[in-house]
Protein backbone atom coordinates (compact mmCIF):
# COMPACT_ATOMS: atom_id res chain seq x y z
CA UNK A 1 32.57 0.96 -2.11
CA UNK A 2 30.88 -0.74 0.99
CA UNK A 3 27.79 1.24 0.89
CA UNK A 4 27.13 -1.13 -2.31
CA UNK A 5 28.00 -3.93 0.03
CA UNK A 6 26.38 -2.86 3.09
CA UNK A 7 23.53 -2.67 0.59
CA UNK A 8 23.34 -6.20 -0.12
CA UNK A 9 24.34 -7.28 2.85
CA UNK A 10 21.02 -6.02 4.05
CA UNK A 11 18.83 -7.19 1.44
CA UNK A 12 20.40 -10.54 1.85
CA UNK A 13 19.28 -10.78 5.50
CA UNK A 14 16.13 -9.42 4.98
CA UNK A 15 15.76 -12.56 2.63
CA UNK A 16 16.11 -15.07 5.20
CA UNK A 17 14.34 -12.66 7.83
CA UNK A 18 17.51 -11.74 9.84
CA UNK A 19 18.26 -8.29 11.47
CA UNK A 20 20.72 -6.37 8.94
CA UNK A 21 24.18 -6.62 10.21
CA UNK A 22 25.93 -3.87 11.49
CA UNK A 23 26.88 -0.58 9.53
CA UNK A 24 30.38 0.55 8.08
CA UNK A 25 32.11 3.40 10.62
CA UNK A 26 32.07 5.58 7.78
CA UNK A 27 28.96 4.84 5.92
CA UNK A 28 28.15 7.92 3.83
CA UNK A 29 23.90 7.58 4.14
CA UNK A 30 23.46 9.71 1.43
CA UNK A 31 25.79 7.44 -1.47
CA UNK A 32 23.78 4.31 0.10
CA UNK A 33 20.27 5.88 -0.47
CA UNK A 34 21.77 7.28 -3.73
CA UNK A 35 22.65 3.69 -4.80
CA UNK A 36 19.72 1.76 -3.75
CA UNK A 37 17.50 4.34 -5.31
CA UNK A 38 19.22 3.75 -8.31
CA UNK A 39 18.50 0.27 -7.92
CA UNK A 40 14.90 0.63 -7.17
CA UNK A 41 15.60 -0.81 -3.80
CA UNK A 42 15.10 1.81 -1.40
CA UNK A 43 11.77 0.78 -0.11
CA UNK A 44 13.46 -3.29 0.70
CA UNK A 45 16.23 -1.14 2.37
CA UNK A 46 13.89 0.99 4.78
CA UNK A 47 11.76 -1.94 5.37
CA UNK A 48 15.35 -4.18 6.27
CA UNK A 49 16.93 -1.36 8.22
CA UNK A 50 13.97 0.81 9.70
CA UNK A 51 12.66 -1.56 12.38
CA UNK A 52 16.55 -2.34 13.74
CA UNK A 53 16.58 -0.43 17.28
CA UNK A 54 20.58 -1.08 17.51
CA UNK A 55 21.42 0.28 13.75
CA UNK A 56 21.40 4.42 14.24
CA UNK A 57 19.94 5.76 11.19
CA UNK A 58 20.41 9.77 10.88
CA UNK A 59 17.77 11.95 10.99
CA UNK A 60 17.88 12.90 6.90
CA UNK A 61 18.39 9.07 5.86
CA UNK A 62 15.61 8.26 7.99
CA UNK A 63 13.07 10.41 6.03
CA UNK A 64 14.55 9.57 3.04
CA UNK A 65 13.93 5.99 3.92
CA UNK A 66 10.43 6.15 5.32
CA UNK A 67 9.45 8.35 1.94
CA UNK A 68 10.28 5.79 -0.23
CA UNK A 69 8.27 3.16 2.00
CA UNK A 70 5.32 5.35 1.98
CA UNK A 71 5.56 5.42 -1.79
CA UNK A 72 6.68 2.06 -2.62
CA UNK A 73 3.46 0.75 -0.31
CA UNK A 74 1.15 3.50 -2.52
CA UNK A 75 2.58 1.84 -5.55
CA UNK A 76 1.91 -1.81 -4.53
CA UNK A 77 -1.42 -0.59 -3.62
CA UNK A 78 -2.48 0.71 -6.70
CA UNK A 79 -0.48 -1.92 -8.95
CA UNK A 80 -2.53 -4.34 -6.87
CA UNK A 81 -6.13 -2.60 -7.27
CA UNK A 82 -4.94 -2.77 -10.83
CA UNK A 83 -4.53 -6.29 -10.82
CA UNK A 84 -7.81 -7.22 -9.25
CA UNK A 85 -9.40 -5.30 -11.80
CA UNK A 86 -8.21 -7.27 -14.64
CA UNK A 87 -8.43 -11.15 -12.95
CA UNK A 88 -12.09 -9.85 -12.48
CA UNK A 89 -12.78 -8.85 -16.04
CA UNK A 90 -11.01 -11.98 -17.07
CA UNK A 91 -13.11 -14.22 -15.02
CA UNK A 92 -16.15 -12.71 -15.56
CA UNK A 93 -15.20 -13.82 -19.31
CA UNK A 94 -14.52 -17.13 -17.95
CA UNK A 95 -10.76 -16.72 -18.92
CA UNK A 96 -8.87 -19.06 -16.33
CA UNK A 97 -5.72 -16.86 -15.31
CA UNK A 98 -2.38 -17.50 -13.57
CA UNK A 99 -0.51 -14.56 -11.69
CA UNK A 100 2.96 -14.31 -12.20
CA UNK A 101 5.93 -12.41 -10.48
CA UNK A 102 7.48 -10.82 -12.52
């Protein structure tokens, strides 16, 4: 399966900031998508693929792709809203906090 590859492949040089490499002939698009949104990791794979001029991305991946940036950036929002809004009623209690990734 080298859409599973390809997958990581990607992710991995999106880790140390490096343009994805180059896609399988016979990438089936739709299995990838299918597998990284299984994975949770659509949004890392639009952000890694979406800005590479040389890596064709068809027309129906490519919205697939750019919806699940658009909603994993609306969920980071939010999360992080969230966030602010409990550090502040912790400090406001005088409650010294450390954020963690989790």
């Amino acid at each position: 399966m080298h859409e599973r590859r390809w997958l990581a492949a990607c992710l991995a040089a999106l880790g140390r900031d490096e343009p994805p490499p180059p896609a399988p002939v016979r990438l089936d698009w739709s299995r990838l998508l299918d597998v990284a949104e299984a994975e949770t990791l659509t949004p890392a794979l639009a952000h890694a693929i979406l800005g590479e001029p040389a890596l064709p991305v068809p027309g129906a991946a490519r919205r697939r792709l750019l919806d699940a940036l658009a909603a994993g950036r609306g969920r980071h929002l939010v999360m992080s809203a969230a966030l602010a809004r409990v550090l502040d009623v912790f400090a406001a209690a005088g409650v010294e906090t450390i954020v963690l990734k989790g």
